[in-house]
N, C-alpha and C. Protein backbone atom coordinates (compact mmCIF):
# COMPACT_ATOMS: atom_id res chain seq x y z
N UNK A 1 -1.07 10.16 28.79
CA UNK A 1 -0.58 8.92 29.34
C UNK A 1 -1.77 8.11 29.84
N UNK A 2 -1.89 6.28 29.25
CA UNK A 2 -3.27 5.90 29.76
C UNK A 2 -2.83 4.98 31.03
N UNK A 3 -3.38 4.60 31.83
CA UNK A 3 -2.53 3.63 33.08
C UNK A 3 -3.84 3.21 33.09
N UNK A 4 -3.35 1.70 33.04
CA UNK A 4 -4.17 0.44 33.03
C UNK A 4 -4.44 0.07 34.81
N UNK A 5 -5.69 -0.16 34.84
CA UNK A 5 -6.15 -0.47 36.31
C UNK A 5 -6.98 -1.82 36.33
N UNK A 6 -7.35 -2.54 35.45
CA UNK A 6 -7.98 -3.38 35.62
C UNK A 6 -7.05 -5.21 35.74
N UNK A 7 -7.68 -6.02 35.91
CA UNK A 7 -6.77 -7.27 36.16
C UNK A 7 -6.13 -7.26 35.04
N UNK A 8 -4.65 -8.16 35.15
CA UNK A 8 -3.63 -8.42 33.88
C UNK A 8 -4.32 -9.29 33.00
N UNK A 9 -3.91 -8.85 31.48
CA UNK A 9 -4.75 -10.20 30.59
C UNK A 9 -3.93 -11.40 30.95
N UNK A 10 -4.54 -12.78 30.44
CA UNK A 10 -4.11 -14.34 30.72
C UNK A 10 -2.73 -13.80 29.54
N UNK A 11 -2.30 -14.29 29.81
CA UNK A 11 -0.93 -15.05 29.23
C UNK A 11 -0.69 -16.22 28.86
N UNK A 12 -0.30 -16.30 27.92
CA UNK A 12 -0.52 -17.41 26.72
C UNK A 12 1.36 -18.12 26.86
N UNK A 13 0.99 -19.39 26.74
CA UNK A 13 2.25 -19.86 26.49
C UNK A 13 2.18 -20.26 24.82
N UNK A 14 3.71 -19.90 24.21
CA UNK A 14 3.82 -19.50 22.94
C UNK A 14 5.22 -20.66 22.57
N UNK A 15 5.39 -21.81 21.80
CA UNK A 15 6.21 -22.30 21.99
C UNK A 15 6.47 -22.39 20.11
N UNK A 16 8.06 -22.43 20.24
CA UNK A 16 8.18 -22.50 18.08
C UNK A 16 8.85 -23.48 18.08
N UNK A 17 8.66 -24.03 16.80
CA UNK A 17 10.00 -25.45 16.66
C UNK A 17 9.91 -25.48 15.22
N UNK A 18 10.70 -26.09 15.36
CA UNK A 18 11.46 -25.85 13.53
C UNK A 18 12.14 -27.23 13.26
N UNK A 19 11.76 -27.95 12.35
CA UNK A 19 12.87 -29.62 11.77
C UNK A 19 12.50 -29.86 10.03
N UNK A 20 12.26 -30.94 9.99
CA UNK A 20 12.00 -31.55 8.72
C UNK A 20 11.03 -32.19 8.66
N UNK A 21 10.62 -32.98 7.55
CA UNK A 21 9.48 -34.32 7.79
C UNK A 21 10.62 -35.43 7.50
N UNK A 22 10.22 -36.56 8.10
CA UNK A 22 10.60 -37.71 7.64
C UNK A 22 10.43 -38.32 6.59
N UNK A 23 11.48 -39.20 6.32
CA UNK A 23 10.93 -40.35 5.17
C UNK A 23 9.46 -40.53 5.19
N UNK A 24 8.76 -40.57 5.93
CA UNK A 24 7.11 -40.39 5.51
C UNK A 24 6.73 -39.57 5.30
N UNK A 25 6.95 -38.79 5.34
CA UNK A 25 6.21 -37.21 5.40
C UNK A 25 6.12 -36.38 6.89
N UNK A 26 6.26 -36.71 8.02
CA UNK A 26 5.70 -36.22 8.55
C UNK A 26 6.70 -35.78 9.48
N UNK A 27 6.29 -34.85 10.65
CA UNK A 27 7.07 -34.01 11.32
C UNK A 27 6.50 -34.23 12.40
N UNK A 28 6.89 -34.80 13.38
CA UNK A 28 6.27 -34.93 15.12
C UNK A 28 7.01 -33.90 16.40
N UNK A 29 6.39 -33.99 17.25
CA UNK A 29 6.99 -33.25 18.35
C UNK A 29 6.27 -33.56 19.29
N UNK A 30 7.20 -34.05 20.65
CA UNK A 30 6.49 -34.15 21.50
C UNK A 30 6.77 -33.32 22.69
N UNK A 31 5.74 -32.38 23.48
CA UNK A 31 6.73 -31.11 24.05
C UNK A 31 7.50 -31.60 25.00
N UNK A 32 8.36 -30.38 25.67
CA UNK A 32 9.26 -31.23 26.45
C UNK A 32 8.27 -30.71 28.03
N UNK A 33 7.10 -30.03 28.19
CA UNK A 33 6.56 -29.39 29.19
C UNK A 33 4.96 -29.65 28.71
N UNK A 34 4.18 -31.03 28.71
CA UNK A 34 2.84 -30.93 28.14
C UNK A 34 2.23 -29.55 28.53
N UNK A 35 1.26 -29.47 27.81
CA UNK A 35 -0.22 -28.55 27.70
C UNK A 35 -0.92 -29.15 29.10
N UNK A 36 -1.50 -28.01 30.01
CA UNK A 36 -2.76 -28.40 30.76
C UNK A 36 -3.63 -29.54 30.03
N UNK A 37 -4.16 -30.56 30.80
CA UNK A 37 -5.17 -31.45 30.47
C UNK A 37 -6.45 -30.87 30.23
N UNK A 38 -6.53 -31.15 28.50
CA UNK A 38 -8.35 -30.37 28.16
C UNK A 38 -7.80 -29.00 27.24
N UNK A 39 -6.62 -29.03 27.14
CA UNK A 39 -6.06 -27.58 26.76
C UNK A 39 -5.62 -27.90 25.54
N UNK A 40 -5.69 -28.61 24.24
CA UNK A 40 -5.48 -28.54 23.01
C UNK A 40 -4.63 -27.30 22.65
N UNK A 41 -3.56 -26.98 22.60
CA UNK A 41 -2.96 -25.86 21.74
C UNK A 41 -3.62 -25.25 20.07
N UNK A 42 -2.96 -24.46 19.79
CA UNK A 42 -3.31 -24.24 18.41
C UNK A 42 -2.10 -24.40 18.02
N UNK A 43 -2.03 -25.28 16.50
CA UNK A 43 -0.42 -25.50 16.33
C UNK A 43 -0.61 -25.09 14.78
N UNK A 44 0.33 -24.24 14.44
CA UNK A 44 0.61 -23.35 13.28
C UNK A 44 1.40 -23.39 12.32
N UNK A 45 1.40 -24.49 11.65
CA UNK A 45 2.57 -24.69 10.50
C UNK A 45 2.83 -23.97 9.48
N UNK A 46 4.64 -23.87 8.98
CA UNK A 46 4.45 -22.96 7.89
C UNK A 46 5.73 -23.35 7.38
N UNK A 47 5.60 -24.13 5.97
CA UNK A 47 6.40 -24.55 5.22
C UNK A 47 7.71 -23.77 4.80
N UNK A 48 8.93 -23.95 4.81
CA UNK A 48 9.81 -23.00 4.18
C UNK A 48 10.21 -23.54 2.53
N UNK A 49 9.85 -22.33 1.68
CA UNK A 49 10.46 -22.61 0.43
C UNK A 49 9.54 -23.41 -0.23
N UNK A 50 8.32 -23.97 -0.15
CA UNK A 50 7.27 -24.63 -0.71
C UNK A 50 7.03 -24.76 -2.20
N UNK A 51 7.05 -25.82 -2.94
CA UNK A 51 6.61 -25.62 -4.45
C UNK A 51 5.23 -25.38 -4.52
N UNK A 52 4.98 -24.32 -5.68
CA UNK A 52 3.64 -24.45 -5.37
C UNK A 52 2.37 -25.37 -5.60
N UNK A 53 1.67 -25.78 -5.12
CA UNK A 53 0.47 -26.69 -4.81
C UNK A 53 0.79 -27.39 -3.53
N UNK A 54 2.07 -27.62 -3.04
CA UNK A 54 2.68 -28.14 -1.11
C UNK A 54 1.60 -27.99 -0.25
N UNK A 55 1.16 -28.89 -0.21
CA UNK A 55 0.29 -28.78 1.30
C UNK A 55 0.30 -29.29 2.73
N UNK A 56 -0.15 -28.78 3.52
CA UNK A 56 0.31 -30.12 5.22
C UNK A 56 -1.24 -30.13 6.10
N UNK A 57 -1.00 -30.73 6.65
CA UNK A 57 -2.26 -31.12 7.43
C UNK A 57 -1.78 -31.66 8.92
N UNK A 58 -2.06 -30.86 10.39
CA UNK A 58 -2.16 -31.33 11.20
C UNK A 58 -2.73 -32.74 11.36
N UNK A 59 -2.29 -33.91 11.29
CA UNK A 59 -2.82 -35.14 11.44
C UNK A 59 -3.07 -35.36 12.85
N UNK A 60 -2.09 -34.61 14.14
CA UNK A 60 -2.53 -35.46 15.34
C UNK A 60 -2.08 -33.95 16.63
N UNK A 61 -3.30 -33.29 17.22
CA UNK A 61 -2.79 -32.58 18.24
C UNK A 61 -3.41 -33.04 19.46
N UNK A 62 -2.08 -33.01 20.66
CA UNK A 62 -2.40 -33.54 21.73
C UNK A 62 -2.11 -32.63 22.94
N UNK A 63 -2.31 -32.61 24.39
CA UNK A 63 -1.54 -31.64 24.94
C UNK A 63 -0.09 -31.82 25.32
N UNK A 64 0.24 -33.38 24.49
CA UNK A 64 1.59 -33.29 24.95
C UNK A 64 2.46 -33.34 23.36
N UNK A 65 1.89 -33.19 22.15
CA UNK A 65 2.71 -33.16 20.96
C UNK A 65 1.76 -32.94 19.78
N UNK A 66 2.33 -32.98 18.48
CA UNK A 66 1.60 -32.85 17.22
C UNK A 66 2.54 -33.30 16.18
N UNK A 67 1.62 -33.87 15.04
CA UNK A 67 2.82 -34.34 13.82
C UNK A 67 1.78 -33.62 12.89
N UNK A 68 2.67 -33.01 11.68
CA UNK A 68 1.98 -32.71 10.81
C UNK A 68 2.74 -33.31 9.73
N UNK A 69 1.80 -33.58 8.73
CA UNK A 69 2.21 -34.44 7.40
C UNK A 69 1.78 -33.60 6.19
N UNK A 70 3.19 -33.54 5.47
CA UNK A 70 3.48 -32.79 4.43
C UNK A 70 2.94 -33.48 3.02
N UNK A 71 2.18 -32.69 1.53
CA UNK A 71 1.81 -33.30 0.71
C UNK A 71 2.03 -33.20 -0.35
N UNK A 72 2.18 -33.31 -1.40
CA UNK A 72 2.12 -33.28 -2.70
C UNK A 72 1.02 -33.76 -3.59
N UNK A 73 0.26 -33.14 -3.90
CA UNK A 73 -0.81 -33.38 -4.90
C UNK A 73 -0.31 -34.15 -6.35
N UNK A 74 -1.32 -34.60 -6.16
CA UNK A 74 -0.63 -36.14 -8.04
C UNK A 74 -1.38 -35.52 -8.94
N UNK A 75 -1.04 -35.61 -10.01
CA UNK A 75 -1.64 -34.90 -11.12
C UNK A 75 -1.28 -36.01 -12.27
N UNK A 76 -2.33 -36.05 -13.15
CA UNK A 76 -2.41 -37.15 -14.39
C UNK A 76 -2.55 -36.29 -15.17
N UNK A 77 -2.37 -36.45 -16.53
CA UNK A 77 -2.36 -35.69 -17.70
C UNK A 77 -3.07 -36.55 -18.85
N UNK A 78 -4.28 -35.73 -19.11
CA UNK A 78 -5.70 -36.73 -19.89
C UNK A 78 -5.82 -35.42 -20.95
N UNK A 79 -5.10 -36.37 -22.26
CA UNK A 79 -5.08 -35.36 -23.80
C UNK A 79 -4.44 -34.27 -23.29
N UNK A 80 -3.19 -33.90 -22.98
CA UNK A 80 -2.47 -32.69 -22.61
C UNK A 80 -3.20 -31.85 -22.14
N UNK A 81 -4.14 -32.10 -20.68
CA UNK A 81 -4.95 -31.38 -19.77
C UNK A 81 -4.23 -32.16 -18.63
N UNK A 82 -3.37 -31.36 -17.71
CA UNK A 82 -3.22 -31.87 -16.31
C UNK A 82 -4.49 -31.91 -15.27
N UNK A 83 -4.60 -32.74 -14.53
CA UNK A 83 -5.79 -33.00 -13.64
C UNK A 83 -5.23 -33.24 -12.55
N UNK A 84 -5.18 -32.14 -11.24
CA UNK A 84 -4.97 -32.80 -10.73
C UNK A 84 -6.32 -33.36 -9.27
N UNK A 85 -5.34 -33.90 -8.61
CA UNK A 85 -6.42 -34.11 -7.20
C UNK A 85 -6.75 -35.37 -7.11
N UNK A 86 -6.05 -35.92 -8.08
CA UNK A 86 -6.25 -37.68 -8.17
C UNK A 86 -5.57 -38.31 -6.55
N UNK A 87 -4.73 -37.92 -6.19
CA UNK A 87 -4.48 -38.28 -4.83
C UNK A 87 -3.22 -37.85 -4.16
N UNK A 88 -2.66 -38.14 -3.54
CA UNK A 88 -1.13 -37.29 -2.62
C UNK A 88 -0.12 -37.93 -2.91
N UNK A 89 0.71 -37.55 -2.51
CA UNK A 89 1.95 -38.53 -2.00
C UNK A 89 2.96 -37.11 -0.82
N UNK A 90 3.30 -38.13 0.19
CA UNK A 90 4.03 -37.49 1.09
C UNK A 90 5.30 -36.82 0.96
N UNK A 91 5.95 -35.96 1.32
CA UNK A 91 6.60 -35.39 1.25
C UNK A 91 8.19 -35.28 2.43
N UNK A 92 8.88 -36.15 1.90
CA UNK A 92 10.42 -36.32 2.59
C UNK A 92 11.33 -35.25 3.12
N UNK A 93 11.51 -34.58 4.17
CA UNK A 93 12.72 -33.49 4.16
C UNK A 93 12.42 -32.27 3.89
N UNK A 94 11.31 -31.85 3.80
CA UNK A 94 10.51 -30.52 3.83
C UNK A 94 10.83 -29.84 4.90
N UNK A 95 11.55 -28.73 5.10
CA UNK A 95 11.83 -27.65 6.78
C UNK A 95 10.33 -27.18 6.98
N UNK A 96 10.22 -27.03 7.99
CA UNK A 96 9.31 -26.40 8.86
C UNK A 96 9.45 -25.39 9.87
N UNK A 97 8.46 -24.46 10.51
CA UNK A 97 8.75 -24.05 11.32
C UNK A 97 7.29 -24.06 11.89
N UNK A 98 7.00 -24.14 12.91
CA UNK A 98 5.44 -24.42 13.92
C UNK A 98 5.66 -23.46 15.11
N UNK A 99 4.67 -22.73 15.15
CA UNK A 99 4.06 -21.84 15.81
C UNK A 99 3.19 -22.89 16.86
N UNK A 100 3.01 -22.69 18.28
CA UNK A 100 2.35 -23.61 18.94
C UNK A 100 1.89 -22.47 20.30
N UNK A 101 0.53 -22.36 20.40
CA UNK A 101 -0.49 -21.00 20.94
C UNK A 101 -1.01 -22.46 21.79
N UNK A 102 -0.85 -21.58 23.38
CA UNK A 102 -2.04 -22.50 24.37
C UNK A 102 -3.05 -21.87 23.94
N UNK A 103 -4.25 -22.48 24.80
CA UNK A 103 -5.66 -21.77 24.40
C UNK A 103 -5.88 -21.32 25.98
N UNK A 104 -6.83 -20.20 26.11
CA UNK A 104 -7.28 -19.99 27.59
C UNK A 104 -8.37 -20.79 28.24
């Protein structure tokens, strides 16, 4: 049996949320309990059901919210060779679920 004697570790506030993106793409939240000032969270997105090449990008973290914007890669087709990476387009109605880690 080991018994711990030294100070308790910090404790992390751990918050999840789950919606869609909007007609633009994107998915906001603003918490209902901000982050300490200077305390940036880590915010953890993770697409449900994704086609593959779906991508998202934290566009905006604050200590009181974050939107992340969902993508779709464009692809052109030059002599029956798809190419893609020519540029994005956003992504409407995509579920989400976000993982959101204070920092110490």
């Amino acid at each position: 049996m080991s018994v711990w004697h030294g100070p308790l570790p910090p404790t992390r506030r751990i918050d999840f949320y789950s919606g869609q993106t909007n007609g633009s793409g994107a998915y906001t939240v603003v918490y209902p309990t901000p982050f300490p000032t200077g305390k940036i969270p880590s915010v953890q997105p993770s697409l449900t059901n994704p086609p593959t090449g779906r991508r998202f990008r934290v566009s905006a973290s604050t200590e009181t919210g974050f939107t992340v914007i969902v993508e779709d890669p464009v692809s052109v087709v030059v002599l029956t060779i798809s190419v893609l990476g020519v540029g994005v387009t956003t992504v409407p109605s995509q579920a989400m679920t976000v993982v959101v880690v204070s920092q110490d």
